[in-house]
C-alpha atoms as a PDB file:
ATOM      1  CA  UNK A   1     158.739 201.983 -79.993  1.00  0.00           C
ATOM      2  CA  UNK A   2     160.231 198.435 -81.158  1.00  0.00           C
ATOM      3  CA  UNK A   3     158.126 196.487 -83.061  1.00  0.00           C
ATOM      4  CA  UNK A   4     160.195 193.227 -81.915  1.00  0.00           C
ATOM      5  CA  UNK A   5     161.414 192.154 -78.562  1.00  0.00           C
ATOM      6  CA  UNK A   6     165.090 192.016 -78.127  1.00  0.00           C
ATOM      7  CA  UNK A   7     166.361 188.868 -78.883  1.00  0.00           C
ATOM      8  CA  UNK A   8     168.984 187.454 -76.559  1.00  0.00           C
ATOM      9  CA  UNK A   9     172.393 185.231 -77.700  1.00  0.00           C
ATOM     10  CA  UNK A  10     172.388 181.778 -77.633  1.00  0.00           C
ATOM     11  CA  UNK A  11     175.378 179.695 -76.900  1.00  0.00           C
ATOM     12  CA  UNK A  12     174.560 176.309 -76.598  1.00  0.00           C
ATOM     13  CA  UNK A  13     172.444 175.638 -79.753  1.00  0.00           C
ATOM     14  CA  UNK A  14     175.288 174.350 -81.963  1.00  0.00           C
ATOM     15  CA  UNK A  15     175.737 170.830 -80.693  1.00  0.00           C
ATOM     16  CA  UNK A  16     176.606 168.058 -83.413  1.00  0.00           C
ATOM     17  CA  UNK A  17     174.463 164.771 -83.645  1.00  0.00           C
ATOM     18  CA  UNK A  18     176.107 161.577 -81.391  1.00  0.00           C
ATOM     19  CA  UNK A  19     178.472 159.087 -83.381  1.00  0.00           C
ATOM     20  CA  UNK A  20     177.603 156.177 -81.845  1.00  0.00           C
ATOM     21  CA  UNK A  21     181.071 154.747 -81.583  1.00  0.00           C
ATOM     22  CA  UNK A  22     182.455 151.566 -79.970  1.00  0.00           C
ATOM     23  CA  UNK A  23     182.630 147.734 -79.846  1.00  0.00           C
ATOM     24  CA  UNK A  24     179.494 146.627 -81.534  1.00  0.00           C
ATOM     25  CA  UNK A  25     179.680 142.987 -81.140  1.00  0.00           C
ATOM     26  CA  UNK A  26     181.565 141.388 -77.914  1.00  0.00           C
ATOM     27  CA  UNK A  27     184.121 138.564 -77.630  1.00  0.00           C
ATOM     28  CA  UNK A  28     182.457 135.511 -78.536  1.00  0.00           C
ATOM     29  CA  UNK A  29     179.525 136.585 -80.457  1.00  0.00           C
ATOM     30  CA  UNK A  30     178.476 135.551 -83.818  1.00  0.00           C
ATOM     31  CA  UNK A  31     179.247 137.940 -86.801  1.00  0.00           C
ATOM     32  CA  UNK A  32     177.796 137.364 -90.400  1.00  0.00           C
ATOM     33  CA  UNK A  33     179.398 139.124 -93.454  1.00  0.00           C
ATOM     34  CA  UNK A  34     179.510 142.277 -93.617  1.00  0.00           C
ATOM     35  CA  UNK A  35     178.183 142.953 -89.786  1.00  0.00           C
ATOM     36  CA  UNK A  36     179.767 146.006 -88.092  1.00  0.00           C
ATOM     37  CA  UNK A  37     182.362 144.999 -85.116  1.00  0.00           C
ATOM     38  CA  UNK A  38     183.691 147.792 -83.993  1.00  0.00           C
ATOM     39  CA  UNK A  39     183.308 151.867 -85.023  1.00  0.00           C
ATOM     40  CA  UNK A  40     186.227 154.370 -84.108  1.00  0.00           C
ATOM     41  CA  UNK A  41     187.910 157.211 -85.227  1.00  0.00           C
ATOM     42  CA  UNK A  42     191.735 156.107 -86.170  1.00  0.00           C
ATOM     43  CA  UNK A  43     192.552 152.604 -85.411  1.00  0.00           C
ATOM     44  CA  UNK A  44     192.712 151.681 -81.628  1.00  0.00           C
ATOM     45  CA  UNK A  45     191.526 148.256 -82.537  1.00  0.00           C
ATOM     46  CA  UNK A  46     193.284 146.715 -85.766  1.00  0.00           C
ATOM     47  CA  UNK A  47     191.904 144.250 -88.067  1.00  0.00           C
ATOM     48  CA  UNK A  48     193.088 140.203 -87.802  1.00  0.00           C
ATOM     49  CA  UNK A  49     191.783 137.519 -89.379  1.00  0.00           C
ATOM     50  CA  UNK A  50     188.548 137.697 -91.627  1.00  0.00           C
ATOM     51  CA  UNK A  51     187.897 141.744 -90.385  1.00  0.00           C
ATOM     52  CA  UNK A  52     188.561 144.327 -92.758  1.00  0.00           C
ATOM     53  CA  UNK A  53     188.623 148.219 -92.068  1.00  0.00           C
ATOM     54  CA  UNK A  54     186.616 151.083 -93.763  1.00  0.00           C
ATOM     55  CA  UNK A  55     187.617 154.148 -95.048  1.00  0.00           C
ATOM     56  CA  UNK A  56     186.421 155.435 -91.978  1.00  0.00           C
ATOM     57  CA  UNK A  57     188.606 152.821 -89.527  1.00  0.00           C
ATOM     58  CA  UNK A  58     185.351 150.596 -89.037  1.00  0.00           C
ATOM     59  CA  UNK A  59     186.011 147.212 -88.783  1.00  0.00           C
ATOM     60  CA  UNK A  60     183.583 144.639 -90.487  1.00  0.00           C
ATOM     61  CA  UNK A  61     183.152 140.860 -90.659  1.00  0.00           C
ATOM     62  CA  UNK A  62     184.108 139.381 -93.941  1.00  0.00           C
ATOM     63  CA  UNK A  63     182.837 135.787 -93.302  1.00  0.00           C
ATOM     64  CA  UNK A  64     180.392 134.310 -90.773  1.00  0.00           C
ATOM     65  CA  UNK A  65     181.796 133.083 -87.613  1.00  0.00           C
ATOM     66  CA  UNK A  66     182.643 134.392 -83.852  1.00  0.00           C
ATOM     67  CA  UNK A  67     184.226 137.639 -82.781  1.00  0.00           C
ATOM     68  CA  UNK A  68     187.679 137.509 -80.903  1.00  0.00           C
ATOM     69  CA  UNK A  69     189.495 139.952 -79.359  1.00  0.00           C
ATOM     70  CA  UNK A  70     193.277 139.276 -78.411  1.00  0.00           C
ATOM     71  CA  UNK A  71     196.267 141.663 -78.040  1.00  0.00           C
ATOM     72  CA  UNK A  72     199.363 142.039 -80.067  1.00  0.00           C
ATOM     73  CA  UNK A  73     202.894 143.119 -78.708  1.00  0.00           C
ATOM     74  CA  UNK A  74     204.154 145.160 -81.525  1.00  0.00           C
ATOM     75  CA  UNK A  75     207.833 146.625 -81.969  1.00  0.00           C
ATOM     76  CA  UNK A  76     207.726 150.479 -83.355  1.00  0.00           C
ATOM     77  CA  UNK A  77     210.561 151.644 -85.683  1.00  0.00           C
ATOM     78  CA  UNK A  78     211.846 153.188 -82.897  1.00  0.00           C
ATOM     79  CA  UNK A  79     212.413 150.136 -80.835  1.00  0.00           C
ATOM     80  CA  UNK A  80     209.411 150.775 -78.078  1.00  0.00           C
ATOM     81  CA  UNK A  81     206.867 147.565 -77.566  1.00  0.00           C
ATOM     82  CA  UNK A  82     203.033 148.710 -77.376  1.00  0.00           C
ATOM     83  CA  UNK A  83     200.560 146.226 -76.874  1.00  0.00           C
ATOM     84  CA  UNK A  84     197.851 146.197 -79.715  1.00  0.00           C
ATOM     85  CA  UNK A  85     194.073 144.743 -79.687  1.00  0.00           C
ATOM     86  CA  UNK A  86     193.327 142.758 -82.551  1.00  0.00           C
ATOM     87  CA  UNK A  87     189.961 141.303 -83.818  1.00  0.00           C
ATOM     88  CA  UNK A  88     189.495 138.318 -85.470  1.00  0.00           C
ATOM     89  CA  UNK A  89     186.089 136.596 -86.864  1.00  0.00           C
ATOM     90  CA  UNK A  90     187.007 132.932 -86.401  1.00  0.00           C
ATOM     91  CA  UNK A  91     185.014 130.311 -88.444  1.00  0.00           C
ATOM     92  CA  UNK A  92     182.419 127.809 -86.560  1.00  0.00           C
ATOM     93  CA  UNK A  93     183.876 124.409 -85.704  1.00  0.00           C
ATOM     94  CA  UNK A  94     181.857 121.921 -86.942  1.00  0.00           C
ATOM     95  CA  UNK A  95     181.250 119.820 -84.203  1.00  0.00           C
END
């Protein structure tokens, strides 16, 4: 007699943790230094003004000020035009 009961296969117990990805602050919001804009994997959004990307593509405020989002035509070395998104952090106008 078995001393254990058979033990079926399981296929759906290796799932990885979520990554959380995306825009993390929307046109027109306030950013302070440092805050987290936007997380990706590669760069579908690039860096403007007063952003700077991680080593892992995430794009941060530098200074305090308002999020914008705006695209970019950009010419490839191969002569085809692709439209780019760009975000800036634009200072607050003193008012």
């Amino acid at each position: 007699m078995a001393h254990t009961k058979a033990g079926g296969s399981v296929k759906n117990l290796n799932t990885s943790n979520p990554k959380y990805l995306g825009i993390k602050l929307a046109d027109g919001q306030a950013a302070a230094p440092g805050m987290i804009i936007v997380r990706q994997r590669g760069t579908k959004y690039d860096a403007g003004a007063n952003v700077q990307v991680g080593k892992d593509h995430t794009l941060f405020s530098l200074i305090e000020g308002r999020v914008s989002f705006r695209d970019y035509r950009k010419t490839n070395f191969t002569g085809i035009t692709r439209t780019k998104k760009i975000v800036d952090v634009l200072p607050f106008v003193a008012a």
